[in-house]
Protein backbone atom coordinates (compact mmCIF):
# COMPACT_ATOMS: atom_id res chain seq x y z
CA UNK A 1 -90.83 9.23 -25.76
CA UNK A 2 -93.25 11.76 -28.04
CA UNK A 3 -95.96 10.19 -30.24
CA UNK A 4 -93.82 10.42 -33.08
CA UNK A 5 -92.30 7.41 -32.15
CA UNK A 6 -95.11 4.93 -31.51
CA UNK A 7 -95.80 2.91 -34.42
CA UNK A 8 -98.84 4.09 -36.54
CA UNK A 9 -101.24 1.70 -34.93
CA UNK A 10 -100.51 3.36 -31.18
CA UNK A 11 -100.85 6.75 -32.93
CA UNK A 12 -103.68 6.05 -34.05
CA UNK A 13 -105.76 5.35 -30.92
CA UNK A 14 -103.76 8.22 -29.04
CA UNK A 15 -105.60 10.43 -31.50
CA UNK A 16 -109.02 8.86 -31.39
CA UNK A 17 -108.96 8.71 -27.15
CA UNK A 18 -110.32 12.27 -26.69
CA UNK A 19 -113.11 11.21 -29.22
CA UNK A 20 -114.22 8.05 -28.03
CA UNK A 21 -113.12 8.07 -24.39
CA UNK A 22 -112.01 4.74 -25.08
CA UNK A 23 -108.00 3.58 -24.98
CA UNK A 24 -106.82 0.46 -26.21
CA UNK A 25 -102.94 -0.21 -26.19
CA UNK A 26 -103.18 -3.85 -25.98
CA UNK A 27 -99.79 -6.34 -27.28
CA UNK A 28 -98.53 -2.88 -28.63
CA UNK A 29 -95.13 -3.59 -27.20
CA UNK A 30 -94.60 -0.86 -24.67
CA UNK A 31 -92.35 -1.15 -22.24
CA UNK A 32 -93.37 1.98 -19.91
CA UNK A 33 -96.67 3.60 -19.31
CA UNK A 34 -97.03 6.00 -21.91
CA UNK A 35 -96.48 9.90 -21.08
CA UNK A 36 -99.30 11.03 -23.66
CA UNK A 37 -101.69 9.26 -22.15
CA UNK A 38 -101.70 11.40 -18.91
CA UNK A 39 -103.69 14.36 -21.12
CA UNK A 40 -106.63 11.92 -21.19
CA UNK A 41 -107.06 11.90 -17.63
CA UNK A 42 -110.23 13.62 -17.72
CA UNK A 43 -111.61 11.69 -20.53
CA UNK A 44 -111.06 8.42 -20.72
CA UNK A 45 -113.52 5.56 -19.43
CA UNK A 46 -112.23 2.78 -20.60
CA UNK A 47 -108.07 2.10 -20.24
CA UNK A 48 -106.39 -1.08 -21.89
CA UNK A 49 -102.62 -1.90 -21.61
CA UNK A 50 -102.81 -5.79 -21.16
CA UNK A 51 -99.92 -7.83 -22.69
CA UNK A 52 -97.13 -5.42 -22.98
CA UNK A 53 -94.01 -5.11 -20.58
CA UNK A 54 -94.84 -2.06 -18.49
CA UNK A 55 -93.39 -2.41 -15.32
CA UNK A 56 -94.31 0.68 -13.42
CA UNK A 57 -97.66 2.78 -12.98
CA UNK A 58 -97.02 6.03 -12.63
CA UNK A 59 -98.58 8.09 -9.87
CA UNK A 60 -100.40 10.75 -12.44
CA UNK A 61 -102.75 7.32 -12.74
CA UNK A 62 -104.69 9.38 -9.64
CA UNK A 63 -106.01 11.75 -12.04
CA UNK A 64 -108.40 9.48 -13.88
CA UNK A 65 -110.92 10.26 -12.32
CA UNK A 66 -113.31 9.64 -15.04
CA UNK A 67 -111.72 6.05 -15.63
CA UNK A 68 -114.48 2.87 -15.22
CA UNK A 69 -112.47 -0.18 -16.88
CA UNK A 70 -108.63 -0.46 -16.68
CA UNK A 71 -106.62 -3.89 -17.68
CA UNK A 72 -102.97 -3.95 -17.27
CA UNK A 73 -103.10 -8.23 -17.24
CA UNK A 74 -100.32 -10.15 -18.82
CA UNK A 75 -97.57 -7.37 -17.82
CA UNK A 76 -94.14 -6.79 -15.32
CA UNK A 77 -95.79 -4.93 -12.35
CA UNK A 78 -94.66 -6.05 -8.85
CA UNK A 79 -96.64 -3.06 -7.20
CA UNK A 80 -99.42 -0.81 -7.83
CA UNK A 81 -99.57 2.75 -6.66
CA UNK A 82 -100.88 4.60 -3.57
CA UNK A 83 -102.38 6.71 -5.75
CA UNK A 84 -105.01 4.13 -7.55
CA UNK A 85 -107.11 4.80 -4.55
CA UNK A 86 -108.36 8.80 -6.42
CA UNK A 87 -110.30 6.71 -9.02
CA UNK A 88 -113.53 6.59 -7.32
CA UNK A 89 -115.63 5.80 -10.20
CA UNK A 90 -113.09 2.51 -11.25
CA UNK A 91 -115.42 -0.55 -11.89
CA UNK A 92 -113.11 -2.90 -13.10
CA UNK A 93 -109.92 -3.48 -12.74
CA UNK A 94 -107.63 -6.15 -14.07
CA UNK A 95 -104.49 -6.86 -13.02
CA UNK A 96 -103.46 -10.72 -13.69
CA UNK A 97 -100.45 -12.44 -14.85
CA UNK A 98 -98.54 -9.81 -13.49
CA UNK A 99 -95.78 -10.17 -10.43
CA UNK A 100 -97.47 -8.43 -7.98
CA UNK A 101 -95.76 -9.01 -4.75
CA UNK A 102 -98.38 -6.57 -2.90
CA UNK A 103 -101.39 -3.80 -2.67
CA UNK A 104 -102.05 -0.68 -1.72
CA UNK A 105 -104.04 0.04 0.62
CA UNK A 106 -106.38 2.81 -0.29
CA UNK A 107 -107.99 0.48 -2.68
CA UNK A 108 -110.75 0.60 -0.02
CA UNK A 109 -111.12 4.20 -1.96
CA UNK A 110 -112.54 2.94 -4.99
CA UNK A 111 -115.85 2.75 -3.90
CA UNK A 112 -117.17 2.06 -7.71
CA UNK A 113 -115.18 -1.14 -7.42
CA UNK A 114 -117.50 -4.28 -8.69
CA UNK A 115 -115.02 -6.69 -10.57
CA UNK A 116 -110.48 -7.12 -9.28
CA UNK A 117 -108.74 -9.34 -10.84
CA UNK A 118 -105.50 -10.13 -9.64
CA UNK A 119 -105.32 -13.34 -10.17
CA UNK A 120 -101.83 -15.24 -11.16
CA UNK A 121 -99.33 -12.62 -9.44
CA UNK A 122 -96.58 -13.53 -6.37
CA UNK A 123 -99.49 -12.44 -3.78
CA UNK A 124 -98.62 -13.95 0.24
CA UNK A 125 -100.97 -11.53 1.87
CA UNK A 126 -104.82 -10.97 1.30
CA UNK A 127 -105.33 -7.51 -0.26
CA UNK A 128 -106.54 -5.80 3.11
CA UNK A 129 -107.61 -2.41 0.54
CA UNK A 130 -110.29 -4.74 -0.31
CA UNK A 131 -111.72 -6.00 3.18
CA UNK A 132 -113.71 -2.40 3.67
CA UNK A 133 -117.40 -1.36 4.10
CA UNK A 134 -116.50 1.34 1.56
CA UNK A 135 -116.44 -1.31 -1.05
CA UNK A 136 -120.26 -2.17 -1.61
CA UNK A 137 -120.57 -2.29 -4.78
CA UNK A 138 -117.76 -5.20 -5.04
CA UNK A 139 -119.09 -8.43 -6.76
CA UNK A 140 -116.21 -10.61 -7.98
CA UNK A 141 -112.56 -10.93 -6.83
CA UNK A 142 -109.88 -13.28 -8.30
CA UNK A 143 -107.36 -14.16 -6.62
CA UNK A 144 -106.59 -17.66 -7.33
CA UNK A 145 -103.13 -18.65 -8.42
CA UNK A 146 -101.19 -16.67 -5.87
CA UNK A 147 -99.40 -17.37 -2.85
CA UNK A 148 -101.66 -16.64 -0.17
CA UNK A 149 -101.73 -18.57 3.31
CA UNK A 150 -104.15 -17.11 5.40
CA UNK A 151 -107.52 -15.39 5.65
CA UNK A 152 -107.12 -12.52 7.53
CA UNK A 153 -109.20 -11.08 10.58
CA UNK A 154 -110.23 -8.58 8.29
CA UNK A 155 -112.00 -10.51 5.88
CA UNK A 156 -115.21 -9.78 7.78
CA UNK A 157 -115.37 -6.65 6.19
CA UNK A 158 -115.44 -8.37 3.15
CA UNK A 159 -118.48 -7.01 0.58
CA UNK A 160 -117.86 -9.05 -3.02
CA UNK A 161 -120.64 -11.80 -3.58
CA UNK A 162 -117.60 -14.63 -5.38
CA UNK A 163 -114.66 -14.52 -4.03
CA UNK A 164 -111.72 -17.16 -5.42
CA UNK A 165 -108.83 -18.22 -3.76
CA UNK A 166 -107.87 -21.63 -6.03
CA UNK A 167 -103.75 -22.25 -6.21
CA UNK A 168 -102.85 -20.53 -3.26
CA UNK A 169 -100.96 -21.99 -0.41
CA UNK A 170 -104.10 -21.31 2.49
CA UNK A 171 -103.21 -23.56 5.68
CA UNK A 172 -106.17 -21.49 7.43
CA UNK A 173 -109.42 -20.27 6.28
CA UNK A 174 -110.30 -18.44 9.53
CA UNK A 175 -113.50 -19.74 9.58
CA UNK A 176 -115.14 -18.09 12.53
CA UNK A 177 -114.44 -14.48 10.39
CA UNK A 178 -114.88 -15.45 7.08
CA UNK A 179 -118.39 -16.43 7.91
CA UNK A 180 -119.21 -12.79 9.16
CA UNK A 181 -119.09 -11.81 5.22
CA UNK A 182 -122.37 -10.55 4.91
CA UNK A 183 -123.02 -10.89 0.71
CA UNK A 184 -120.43 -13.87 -0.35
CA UNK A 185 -122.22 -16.69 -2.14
CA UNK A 186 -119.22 -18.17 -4.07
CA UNK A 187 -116.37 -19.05 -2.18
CA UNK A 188 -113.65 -21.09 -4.14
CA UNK A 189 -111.07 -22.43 -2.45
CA UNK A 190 -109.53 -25.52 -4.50
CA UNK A 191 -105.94 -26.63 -4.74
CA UNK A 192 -104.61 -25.09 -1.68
CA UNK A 193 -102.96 -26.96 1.35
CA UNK A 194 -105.92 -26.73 3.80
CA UNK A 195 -106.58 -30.10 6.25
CA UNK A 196 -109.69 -31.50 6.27
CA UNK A 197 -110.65 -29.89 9.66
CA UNK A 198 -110.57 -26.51 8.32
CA UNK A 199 -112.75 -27.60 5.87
CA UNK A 200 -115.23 -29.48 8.06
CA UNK A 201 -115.04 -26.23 10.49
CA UNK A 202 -116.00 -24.00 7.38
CA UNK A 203 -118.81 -26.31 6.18
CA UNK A 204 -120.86 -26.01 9.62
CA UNK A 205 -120.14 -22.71 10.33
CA UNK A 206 -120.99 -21.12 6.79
CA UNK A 207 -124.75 -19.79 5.80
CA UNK A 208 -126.51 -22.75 3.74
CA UNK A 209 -126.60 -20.38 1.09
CA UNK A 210 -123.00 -20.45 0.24
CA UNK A 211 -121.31 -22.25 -2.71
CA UNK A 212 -118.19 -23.48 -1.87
CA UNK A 213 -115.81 -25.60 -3.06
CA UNK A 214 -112.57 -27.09 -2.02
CA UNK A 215 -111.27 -29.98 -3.91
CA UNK A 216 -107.68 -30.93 -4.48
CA UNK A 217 -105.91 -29.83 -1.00
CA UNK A 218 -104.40 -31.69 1.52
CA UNK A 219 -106.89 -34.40 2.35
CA UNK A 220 -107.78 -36.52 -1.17
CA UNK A 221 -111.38 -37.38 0.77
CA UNK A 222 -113.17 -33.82 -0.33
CA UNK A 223 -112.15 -34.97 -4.05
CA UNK A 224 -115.22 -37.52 -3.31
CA UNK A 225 -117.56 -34.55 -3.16
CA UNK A 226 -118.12 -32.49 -6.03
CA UNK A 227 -119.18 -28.85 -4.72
CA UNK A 228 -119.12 -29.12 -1.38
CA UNK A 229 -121.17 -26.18 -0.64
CA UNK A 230 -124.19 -26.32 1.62
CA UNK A 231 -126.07 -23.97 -1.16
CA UNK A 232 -129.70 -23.37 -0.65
CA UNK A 233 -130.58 -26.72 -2.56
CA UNK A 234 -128.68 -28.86 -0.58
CA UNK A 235 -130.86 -29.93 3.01
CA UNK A 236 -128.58 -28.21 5.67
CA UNK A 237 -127.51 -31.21 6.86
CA UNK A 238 -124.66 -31.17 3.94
CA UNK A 239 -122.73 -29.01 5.83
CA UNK A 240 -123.79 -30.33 9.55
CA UNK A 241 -122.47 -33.80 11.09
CA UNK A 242 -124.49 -36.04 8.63
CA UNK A 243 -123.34 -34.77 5.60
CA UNK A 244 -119.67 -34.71 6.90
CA UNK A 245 -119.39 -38.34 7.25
CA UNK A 246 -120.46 -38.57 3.80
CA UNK A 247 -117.42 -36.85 3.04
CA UNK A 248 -115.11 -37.95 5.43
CA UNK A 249 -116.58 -41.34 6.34
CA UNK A 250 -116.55 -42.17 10.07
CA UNK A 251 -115.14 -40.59 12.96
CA UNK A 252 -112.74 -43.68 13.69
CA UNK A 253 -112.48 -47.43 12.84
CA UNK A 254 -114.12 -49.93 14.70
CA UNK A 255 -111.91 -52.61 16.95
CA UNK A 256 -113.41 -54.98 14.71
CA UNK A 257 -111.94 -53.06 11.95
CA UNK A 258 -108.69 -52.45 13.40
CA UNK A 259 -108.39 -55.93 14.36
CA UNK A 260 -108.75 -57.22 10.89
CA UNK A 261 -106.34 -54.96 9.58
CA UNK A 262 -103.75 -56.16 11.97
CA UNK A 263 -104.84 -59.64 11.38
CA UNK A 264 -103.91 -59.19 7.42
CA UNK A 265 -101.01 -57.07 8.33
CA UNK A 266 -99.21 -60.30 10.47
CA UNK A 267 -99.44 -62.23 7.22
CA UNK A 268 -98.52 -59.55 4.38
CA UNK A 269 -96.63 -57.41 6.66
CA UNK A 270 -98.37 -54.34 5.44
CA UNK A 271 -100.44 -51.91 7.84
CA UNK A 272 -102.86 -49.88 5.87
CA UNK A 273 -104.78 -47.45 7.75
CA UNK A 274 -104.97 -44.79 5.62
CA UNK A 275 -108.46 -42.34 6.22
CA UNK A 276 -109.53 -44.18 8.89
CA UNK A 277 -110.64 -41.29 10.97
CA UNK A 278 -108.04 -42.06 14.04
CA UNK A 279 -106.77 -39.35 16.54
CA UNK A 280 -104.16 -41.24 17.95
CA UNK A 281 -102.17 -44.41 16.86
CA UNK A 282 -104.01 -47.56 18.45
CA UNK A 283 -101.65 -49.24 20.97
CA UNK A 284 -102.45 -52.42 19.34
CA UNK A 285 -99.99 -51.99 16.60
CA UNK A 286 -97.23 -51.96 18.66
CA UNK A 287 -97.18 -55.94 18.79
CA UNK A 288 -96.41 -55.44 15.12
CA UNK A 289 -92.90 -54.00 15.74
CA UNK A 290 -91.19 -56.91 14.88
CA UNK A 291 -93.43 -57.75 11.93
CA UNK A 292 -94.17 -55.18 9.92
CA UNK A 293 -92.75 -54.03 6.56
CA UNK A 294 -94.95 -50.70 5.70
CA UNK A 295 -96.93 -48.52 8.07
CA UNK A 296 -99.32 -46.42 6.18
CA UNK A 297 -101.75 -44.05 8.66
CA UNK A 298 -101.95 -41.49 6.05
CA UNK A 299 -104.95 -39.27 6.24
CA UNK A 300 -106.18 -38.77 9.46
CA UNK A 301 -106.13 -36.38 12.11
CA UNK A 302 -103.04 -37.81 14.30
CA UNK A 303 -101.35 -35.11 16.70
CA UNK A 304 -98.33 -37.19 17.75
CA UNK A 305 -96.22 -40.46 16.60
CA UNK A 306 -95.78 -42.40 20.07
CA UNK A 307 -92.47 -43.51 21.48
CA UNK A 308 -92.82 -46.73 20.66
CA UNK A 309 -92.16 -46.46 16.95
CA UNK A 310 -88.43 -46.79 17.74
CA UNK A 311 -89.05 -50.67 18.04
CA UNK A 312 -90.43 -50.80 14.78
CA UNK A 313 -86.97 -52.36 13.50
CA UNK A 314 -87.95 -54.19 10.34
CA UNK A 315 -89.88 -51.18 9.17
CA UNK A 316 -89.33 -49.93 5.89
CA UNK A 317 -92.13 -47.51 4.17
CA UNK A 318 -93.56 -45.49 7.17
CA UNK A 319 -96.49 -42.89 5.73
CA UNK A 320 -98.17 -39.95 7.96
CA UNK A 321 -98.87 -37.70 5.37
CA UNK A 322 -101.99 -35.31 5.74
CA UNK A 323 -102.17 -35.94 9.39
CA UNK A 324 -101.57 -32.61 12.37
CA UNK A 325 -98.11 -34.06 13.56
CA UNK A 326 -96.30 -30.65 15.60
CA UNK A 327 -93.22 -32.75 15.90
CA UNK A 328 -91.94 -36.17 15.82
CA UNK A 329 -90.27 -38.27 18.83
CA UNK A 330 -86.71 -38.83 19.02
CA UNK A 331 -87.22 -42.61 18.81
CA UNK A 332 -87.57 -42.15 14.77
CA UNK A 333 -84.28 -41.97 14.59
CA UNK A 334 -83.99 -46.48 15.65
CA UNK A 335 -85.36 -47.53 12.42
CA UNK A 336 -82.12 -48.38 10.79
CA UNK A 337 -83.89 -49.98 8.08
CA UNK A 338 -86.30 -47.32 7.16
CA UNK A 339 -86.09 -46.45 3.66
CA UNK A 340 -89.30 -44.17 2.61
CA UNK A 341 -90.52 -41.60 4.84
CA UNK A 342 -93.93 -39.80 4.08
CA UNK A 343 -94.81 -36.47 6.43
CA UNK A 344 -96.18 -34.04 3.63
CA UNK A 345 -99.38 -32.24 4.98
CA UNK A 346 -98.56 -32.08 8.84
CA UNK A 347 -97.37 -29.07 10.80
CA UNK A 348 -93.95 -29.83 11.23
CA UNK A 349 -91.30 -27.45 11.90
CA UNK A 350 -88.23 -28.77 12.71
CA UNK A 351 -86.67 -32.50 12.73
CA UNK A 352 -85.05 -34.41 15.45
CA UNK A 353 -81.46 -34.62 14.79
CA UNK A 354 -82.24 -38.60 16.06
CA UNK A 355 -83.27 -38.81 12.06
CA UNK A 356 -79.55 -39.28 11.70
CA UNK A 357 -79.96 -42.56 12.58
CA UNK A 358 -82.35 -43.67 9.83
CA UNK A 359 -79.21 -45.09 8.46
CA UNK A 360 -81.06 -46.40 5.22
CA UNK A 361 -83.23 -43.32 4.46
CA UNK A 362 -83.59 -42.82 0.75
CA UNK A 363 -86.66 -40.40 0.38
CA UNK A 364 -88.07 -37.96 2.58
CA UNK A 365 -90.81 -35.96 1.96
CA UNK A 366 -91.61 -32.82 4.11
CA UNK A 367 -93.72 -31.01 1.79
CA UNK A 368 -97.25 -28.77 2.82
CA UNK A 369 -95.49 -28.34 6.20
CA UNK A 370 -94.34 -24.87 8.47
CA UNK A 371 -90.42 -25.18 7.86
CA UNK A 372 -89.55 -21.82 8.17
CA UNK A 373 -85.83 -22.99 8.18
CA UNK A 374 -84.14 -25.70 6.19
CA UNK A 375 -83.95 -29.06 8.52
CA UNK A 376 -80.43 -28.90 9.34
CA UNK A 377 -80.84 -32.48 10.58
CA UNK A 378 -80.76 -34.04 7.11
CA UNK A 379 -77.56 -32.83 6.35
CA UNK A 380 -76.24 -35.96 8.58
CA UNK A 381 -78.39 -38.42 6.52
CA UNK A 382 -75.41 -40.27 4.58
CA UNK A 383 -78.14 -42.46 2.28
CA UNK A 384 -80.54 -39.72 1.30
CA UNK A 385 -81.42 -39.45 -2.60
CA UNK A 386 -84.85 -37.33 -2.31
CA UNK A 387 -85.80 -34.60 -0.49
CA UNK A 388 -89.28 -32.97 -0.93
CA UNK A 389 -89.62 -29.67 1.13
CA UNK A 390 -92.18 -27.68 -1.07
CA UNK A 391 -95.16 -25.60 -0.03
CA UNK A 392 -93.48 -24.46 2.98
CA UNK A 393 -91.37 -20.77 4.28
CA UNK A 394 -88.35 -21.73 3.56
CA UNK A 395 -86.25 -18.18 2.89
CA UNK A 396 -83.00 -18.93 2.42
CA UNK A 397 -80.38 -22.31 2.35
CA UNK A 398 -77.52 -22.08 5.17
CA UNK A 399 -74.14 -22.40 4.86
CA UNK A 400 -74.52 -26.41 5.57
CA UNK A 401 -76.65 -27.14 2.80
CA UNK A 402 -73.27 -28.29 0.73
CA UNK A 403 -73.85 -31.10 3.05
CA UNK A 404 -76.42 -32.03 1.67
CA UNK A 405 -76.14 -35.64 0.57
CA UNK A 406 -79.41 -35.53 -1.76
CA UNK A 407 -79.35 -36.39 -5.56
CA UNK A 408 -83.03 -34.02 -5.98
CA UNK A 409 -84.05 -31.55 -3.84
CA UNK A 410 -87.40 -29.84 -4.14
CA UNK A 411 -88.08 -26.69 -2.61
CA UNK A 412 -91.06 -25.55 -5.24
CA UNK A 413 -93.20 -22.83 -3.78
CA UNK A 414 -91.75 -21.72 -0.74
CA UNK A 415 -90.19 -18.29 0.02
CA UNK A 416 -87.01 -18.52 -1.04
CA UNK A 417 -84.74 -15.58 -1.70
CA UNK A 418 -81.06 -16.77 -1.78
CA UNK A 419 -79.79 -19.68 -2.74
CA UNK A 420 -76.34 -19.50 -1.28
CA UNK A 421 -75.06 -20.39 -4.47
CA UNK A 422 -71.21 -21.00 -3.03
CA UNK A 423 -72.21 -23.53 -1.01
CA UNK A 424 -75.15 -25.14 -3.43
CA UNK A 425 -72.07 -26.45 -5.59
CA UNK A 426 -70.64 -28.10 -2.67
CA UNK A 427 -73.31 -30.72 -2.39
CA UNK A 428 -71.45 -34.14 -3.83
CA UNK A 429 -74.83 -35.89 -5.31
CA UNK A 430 -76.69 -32.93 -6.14
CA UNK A 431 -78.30 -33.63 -9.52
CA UNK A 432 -81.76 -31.82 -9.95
CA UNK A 433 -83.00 -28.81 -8.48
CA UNK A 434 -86.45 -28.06 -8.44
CA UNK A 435 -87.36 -24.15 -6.97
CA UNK A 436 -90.18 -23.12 -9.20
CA UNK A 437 -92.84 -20.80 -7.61
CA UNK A 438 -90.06 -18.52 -4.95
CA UNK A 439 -89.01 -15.23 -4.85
CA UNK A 440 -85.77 -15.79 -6.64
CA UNK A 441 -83.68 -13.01 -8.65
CA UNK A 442 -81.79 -14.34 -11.76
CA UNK A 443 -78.71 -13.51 -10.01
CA UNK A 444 -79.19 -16.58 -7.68
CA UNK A 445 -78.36 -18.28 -10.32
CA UNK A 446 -74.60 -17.49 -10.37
CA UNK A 447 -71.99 -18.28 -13.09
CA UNK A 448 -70.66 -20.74 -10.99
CA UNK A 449 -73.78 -22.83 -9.87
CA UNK A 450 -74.30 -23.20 -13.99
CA UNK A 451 -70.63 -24.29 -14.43
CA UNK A 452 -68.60 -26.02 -11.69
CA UNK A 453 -72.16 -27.65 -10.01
CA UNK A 454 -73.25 -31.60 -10.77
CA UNK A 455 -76.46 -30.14 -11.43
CA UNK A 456 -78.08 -31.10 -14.85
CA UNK A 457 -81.87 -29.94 -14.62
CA UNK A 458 -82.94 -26.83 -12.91
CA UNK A 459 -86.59 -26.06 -12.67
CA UNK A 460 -86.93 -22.17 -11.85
CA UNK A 461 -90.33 -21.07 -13.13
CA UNK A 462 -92.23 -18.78 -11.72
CA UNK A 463 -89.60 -16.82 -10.17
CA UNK A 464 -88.54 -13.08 -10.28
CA UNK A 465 -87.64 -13.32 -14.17
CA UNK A 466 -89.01 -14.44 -17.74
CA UNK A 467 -87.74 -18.00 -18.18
CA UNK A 468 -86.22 -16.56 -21.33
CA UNK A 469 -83.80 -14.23 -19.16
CA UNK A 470 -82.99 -17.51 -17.59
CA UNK A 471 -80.94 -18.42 -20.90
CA UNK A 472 -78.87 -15.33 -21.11
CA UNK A 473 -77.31 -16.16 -17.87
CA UNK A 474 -73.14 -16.52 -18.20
CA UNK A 475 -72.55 -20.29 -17.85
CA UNK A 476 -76.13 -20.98 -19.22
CA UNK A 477 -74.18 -23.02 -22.24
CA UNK A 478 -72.19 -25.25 -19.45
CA UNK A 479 -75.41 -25.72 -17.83
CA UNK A 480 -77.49 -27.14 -20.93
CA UNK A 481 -74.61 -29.45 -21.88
CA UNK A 482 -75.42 -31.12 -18.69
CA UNK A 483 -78.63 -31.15 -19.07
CA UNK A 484 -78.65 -32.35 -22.64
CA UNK A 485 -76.16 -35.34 -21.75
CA UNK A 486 -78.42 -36.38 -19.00
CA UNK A 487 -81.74 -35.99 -21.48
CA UNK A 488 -79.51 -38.67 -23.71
CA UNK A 489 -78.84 -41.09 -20.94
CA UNK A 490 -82.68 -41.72 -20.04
């Protein structure tokens, strides 16, 4: 493309670059990195491409080696070049809204680095270019709204001063490294799936001089504590034993307290235990069993559901959410009448294929959990209207999933790459599909999901294409008539 054919605005700035070392191609509508631009290389300080639809860096980037500010936000890129890591004097760098899926490692090479921004891409790994001594002039890094899981063992080399992780998907902080960061002071880490252990763990082991926050993730009691830092104003007990109970009230309910609650719970037939610091369920609500309507012990830090929630029979909410369950005992499976099942926020990877026997199940939710593979178990749930399996690693759906007697299945941010479209349309109830937040390519969504499925609302953003490609799809128009119709009925 010559310069000719930019509009006159472009040309313009083209011709003023060499004069004012300065480059601003903002919303200009360019789809590709511009060719002219690579006779600036030795000029330019400032570089601004932000809000076009530039998919690509090209590797003559390397030669700006004169280059201090570059912003390439609000574009396609899924990947940045190798060759980024030649710009030694680069001192900030933008790079959000974007799709980045990864980084390159010689990032570590831009030693001039103060201020990243990568913030709002398809990120599931930490940028490891960044965790390097090389790096010590770095001062902020975004990386909030991404899809990251873990800290890794790296992050000890770790130089910026604010560092934010909010909207992620952390399970782990890796505490004991992340602590070894010698100049953080900010350290944001709201709206992610960590327990409340990994945040107690972080708050004793971090310098008092930290800021950090953490509200909004798996355990609703940090929302009680606005900045839960341990910052040099705060007395150090704010992040020791003292101030943790604050937060996360006491380690476990007196008998007293337990006894009352079962006392109320023989009359309403309710058991609410929800944040009541327990490790274990407390034997005395077995002689419940035959009582009991709803079983709430939410919130705490249970490892294991004992055996003797199979006599449970008249039980029909039971809620563990937010808890460390690893797995669940085989006795679920003898609560015919169970109706609601809550395990969002555990550590579960697979399901009995006892749950087959929850004859009445009508909602299961499985969300904030390590499924790496869809639960083949609830395909042999005959009652089943909801399924919620989001914020896990699901990949892919197996051939079974058109058994699948659901009416809405969730599957928001997890990892998803196929959708097995063939079988999807098999499922008989199947009426709302929600996988926003995957790695899914338009062509998932096949002509004949959008035609010959039940389905009437698919949500899909945040996926490997602009929601407007979404609407070009063939059987799109089948699709929306569904959807509309169903919009009429409610």
């Amino acid at each position: 493309m010559g310069i000719d054919s930019y509009n006159s605005t472009v040309k313009m700035r083209l011709a003023n670059a060499p004069k004012t070392r300065i480059l601003q191609l903002k919303d200009s509508a360019l789809r590709k990195f511009p060719q002219e631009i690579e006779q600036f290389s030795n000029v330019l300080r400032n570089l601004d491409l932000s809000d076009n639809y530039v998919d690509e860096l090209p590797q003559w980037i390397g030669k700006f080696t004169q280059l201090k500010q570059f912003n390439m936000s609000r574009n396609l890129l899924d990947a940045i070049t190798d060759e980024i890591g030649t710009l030694d004097k680069l001192e900030t760098f933008i790079v959000q809204n974007n799709k980045l899926l990864s980084t390159p490692k010689s990032l570590a090479n831009c030693v001039s680095l103060k201020t990243v921004d990568f913030s709002n891409n398809w990120l599931t790994e930490f940028p490891l270019g960044l965790c390097s001594f090389s790096l010590t002039n770095l001062e902020t890094v975004n990386l909030s709204g991404n899809r990251i899981e873990q800290i890794p063992n790296e992050i000890e080399e770790f130089k910026a001063i604010t560092l934010s992780l909010t909207k992620n998907r952390l399970r782990t902080i890796n505490s004991d490294k992340i602590v070894k960061c010698q100049r953080i002071k900010v350290l944001q880490l709201d709206e992610n799936q960590l327990s409340r252990f990994e945040i107690e763990s972080l708050l004793e082991e971090a310098p008092k001089t930290w800021k950090i926050t953490s509200q909004n993730n798996l355990s609703k009691a940090e929302d009680k504590a606005e900045d839960m830092g341990n910052d040099s104003s705060k007395p150090r007990s704010s992040a020791g034993s003292g101030g943790l109970k604050k937060i996360i009230g006491k380690s476990g309910p007196s008998t007293s307290t337990v006894n009352k609650h079962l006392e109320m719970a023989s009359k309403s037939r309710i058991l609410q235990l929800k944040g009541s610091g327990l490790k274990k369920v407390p034997e005395e609500v077995e002689q419940l069993a035959e009582i009991i309507r709803t079983l709430d012990l939410s919130e705490n830090k249970i490892r294991e559901i004992p055996s003797f929630i199979g006599g449970f029979s008249q039980l029909k909410q039971l809620h563990f959410s937010n808890n460390v369950l690893e797995s669940l005992p085989d006795e679920i499976g003898q609560m015919k009448k169970l109706e609601i099942l809550n395990l969002g926020g555990n550590k579960l990877k697979t399901l009995p294929d006892t749950i087959a026997g929850c004859t009445d199940l009508r909602s299961i939710d499985l969300s904030s959990n390590e499924f790496a593979v869809f639960p083949r178990a609830l395909f042999c749930v005959m009652q089943i209207d909801f399924v919620n399996l989001n914020s896990n690693c699901i990949e892919e759906l197996p051939d079974e999933i058109g058994d699948l007697k659901a009416i809405e299945l969730s599957l928001n941010q997890n990892r998803l790459r196929s959708l097995n479209a063939t079988k999807l349309i098999e499922c008989p109830r199947l009426r709302s599909l929600r996988v926003e937040e995957n790695c899914l390519a338009k062509t998932e969504f096949t002509r004949e999901l959008l035609e010959k499925s039940q389905i009437s609302l698919i949500a899909f953003n945040g996926n490997l294409f602009q929601d407007r490609e979404f609407q070009d799809l063939n059987g799109y128009e089948a699709y929306q008539d569904r959807y509309t119709a169903t919009r009429r009925k409610m």
